[in-house]
Protein backbone atom coordinates (compact mmCIF):
# COMPACT_ATOMS: atom_id res chain seq x y z
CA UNK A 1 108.54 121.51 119.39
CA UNK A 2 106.28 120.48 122.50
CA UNK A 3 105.24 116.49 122.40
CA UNK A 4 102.91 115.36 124.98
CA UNK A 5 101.52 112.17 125.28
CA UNK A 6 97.55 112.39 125.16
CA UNK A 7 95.14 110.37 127.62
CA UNK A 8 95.45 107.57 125.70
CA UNK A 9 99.25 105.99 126.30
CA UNK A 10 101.30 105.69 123.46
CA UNK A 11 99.24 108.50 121.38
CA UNK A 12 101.31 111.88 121.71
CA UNK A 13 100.23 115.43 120.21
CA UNK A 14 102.50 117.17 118.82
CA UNK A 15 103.31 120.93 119.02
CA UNK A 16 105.78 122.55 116.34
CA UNK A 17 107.17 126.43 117.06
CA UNK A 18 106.34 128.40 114.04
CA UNK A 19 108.26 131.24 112.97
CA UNK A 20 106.63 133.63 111.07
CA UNK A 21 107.70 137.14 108.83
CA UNK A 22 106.63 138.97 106.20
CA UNK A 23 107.61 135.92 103.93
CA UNK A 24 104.61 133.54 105.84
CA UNK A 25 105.25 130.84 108.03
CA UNK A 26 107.97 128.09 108.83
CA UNK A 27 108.20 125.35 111.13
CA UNK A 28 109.25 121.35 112.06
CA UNK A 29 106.46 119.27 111.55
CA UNK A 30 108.54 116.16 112.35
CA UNK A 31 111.99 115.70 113.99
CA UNK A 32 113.25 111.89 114.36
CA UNK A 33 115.50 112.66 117.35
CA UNK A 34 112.70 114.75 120.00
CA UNK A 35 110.10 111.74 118.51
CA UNK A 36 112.83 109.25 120.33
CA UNK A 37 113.16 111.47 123.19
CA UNK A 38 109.36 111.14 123.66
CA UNK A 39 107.93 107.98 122.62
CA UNK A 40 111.62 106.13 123.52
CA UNK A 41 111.90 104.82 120.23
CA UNK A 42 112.44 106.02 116.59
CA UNK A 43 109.67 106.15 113.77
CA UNK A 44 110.27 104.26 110.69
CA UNK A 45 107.95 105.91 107.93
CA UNK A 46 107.60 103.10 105.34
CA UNK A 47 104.29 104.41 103.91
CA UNK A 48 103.30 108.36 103.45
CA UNK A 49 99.41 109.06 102.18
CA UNK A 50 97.41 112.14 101.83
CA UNK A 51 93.58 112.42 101.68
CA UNK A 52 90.96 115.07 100.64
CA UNK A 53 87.87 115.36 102.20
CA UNK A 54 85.06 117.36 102.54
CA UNK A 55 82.85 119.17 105.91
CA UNK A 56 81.43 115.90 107.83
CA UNK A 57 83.38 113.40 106.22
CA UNK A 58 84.45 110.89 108.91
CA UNK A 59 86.99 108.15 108.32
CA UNK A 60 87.77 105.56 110.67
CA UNK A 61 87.84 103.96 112.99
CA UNK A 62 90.77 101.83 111.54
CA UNK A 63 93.93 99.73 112.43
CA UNK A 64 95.93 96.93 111.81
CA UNK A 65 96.53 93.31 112.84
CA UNK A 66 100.27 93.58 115.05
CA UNK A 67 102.84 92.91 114.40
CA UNK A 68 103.93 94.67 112.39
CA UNK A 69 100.15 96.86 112.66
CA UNK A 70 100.83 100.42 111.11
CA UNK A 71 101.95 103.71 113.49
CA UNK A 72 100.69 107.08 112.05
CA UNK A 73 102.03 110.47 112.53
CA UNK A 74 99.52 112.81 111.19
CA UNK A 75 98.94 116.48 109.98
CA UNK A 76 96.83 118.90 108.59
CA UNK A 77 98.58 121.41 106.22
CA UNK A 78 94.87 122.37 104.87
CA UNK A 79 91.79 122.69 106.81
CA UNK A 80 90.97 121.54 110.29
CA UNK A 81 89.62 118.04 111.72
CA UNK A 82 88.91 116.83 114.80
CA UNK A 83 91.77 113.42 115.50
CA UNK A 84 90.73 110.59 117.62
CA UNK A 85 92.69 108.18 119.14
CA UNK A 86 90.69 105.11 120.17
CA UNK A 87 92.07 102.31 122.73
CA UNK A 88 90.85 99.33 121.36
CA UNK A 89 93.73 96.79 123.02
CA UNK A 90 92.25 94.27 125.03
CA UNK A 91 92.87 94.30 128.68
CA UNK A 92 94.69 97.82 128.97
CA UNK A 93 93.81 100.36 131.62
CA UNK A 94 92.02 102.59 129.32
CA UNK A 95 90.43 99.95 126.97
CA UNK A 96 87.62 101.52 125.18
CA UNK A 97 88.55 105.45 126.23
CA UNK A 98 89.32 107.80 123.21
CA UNK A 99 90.93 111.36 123.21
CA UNK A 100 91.04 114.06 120.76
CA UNK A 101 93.16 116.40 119.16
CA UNK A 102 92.16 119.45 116.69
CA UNK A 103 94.26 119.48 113.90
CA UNK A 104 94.26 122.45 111.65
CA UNK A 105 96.39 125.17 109.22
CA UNK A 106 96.54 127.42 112.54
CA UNK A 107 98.27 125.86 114.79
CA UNK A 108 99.44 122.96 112.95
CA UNK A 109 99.58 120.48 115.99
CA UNK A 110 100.54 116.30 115.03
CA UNK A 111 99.19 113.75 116.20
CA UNK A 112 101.12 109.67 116.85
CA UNK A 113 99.29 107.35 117.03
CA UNK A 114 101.09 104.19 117.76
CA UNK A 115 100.44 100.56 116.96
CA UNK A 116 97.60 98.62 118.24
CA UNK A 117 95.29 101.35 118.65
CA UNK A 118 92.77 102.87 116.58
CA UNK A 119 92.12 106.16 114.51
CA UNK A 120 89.35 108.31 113.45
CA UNK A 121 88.86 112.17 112.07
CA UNK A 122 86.03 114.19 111.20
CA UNK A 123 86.98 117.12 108.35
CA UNK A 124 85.65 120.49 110.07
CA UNK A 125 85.50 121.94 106.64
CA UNK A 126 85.66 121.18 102.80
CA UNK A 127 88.81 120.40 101.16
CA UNK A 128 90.57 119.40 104.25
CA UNK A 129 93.84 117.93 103.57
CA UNK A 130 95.26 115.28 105.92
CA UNK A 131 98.81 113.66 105.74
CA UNK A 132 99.94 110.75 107.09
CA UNK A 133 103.48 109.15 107.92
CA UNK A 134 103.17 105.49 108.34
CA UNK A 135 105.22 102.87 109.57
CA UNK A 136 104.10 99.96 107.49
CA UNK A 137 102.89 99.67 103.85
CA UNK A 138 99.12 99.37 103.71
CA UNK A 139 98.05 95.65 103.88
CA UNK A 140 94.76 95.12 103.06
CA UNK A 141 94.48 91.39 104.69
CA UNK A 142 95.51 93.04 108.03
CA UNK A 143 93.18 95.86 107.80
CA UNK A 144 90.33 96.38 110.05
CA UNK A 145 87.55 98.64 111.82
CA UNK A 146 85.40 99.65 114.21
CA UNK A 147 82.20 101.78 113.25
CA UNK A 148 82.99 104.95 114.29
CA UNK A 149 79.63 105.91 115.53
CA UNK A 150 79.62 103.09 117.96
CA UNK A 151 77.74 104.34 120.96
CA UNK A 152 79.58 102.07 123.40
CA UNK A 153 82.59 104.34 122.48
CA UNK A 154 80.58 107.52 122.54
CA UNK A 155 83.09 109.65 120.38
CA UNK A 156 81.61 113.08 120.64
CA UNK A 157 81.71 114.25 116.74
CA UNK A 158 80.78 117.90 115.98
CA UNK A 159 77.36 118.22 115.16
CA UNK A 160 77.07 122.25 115.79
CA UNK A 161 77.56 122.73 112.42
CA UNK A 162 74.52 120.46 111.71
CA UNK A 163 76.60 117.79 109.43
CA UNK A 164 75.30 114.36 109.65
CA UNK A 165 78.78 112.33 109.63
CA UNK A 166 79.56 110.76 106.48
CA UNK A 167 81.20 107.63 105.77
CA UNK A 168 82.16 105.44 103.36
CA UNK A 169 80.34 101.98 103.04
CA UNK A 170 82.75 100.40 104.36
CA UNK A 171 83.35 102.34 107.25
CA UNK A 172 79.40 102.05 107.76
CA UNK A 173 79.77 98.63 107.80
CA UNK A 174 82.46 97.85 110.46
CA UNK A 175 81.44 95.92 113.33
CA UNK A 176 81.19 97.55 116.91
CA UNK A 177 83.80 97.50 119.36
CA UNK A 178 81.86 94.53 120.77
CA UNK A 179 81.35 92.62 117.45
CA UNK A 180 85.23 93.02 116.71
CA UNK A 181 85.94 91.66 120.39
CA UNK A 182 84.02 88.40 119.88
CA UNK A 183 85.14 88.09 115.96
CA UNK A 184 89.11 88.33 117.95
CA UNK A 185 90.18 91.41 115.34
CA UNK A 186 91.63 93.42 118.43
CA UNK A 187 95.01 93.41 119.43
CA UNK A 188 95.95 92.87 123.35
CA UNK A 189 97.66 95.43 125.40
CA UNK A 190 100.27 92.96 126.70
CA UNK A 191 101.28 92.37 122.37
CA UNK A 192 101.15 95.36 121.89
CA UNK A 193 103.47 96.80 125.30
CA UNK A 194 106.13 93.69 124.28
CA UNK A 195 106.05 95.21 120.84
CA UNK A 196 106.71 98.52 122.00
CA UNK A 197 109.67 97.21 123.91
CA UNK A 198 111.04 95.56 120.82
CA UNK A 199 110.89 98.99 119.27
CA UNK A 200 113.17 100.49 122.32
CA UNK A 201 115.46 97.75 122.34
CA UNK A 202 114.62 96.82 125.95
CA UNK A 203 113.21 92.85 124.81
């Protein structure tokens, strides 16, 4: 298992070795000890959630008030999609910047994405199935958004296909990165760096 931490810091894609026969395929999706190694603190899954969806279907951007916000470790065992990580904490070094992982049944990659920042993916094709490890339980008061189709962000979406992104209404609805700045929904990167450090043990 290979973890590397993506542009955006404290987002890390993750790897796994497969081993394959004549049987099919196995491998470690997750493994609590090389997750410490990487991120220099352990993952606490409190919450574990699967969704369906079909070609174009984008969901996101979303995260959570902090503390406690909500970490994700995601997969797709079905399917592809395209993972964004979006760095919506005020005052960091990469405030506004977003990265990308493909996530599919090939090469079965992960993606963290750690508290305070946001997270987006477009299905690549019907009947994808993502899974996601959380660290908190879902808490609707603390919930938030950003419309994922915010040009100030400029998240570059597949459109070769010709899909038209879909969303839900309430993902239509979010504000912009902007609009949540003013309405003070996003977290700051100094909250969200002491949390961190609570995590590790070094606060």
């Amino acid at each position: 298992m290979l973890i590397e931490e993506t542009k955006i810091p404290g987002a890390f894609a993750v790897i796994p070795q497969q081993h394959r026969d004549d049987r099919g395929v196995f491998l470690e999706w997750f493994r609590g000890d090389r997750f410490v190694e990487a991120a220099g603190h352990p993952f606490t899954i409190a919450q574990a959630n699967c969704s369906v969806s079909a070609a174009g279907t984008v969901r996101g951007i979303h995260f959570a008030q902090l503390p406690p916000s909500q970490a994700k470790y995601v997969t797709c065992p079905s399917g592809a999609i395209l993972d964004v990580v979006i760095d919506i904490r005020l005052d960091s070094p990469t405030f506004g910047a977003w990265d990308a992982v493909l996530l599919d049944d090939v090469d079965r990659k992960a993606l963290y994405i750690s508290e305070g920042l946001g997270h987006a993916f477009m299905a690549l094709e019907d009947d994808t199935v993502v899974n996601y490890l959380c660290s908190a339980p879902y808490a609707p008061g603390r919930e938030h958004g950003v419309h994922p189709l915010d040009p100030a962000i400029g998240i570059a979406w597949p459109t070769d296909e010709g899909w038209a992104p879909v969303l839900s209404e309430k993902d239509a609805a979010a504000p912009t990165l902007e609009e949540a700045l003013r309405a003070g929904q996003l977290p700051s990167y100094a909250d969200c760096t002491a949390y961190q450090d609570e995590l590790r043990g070094t606060r």
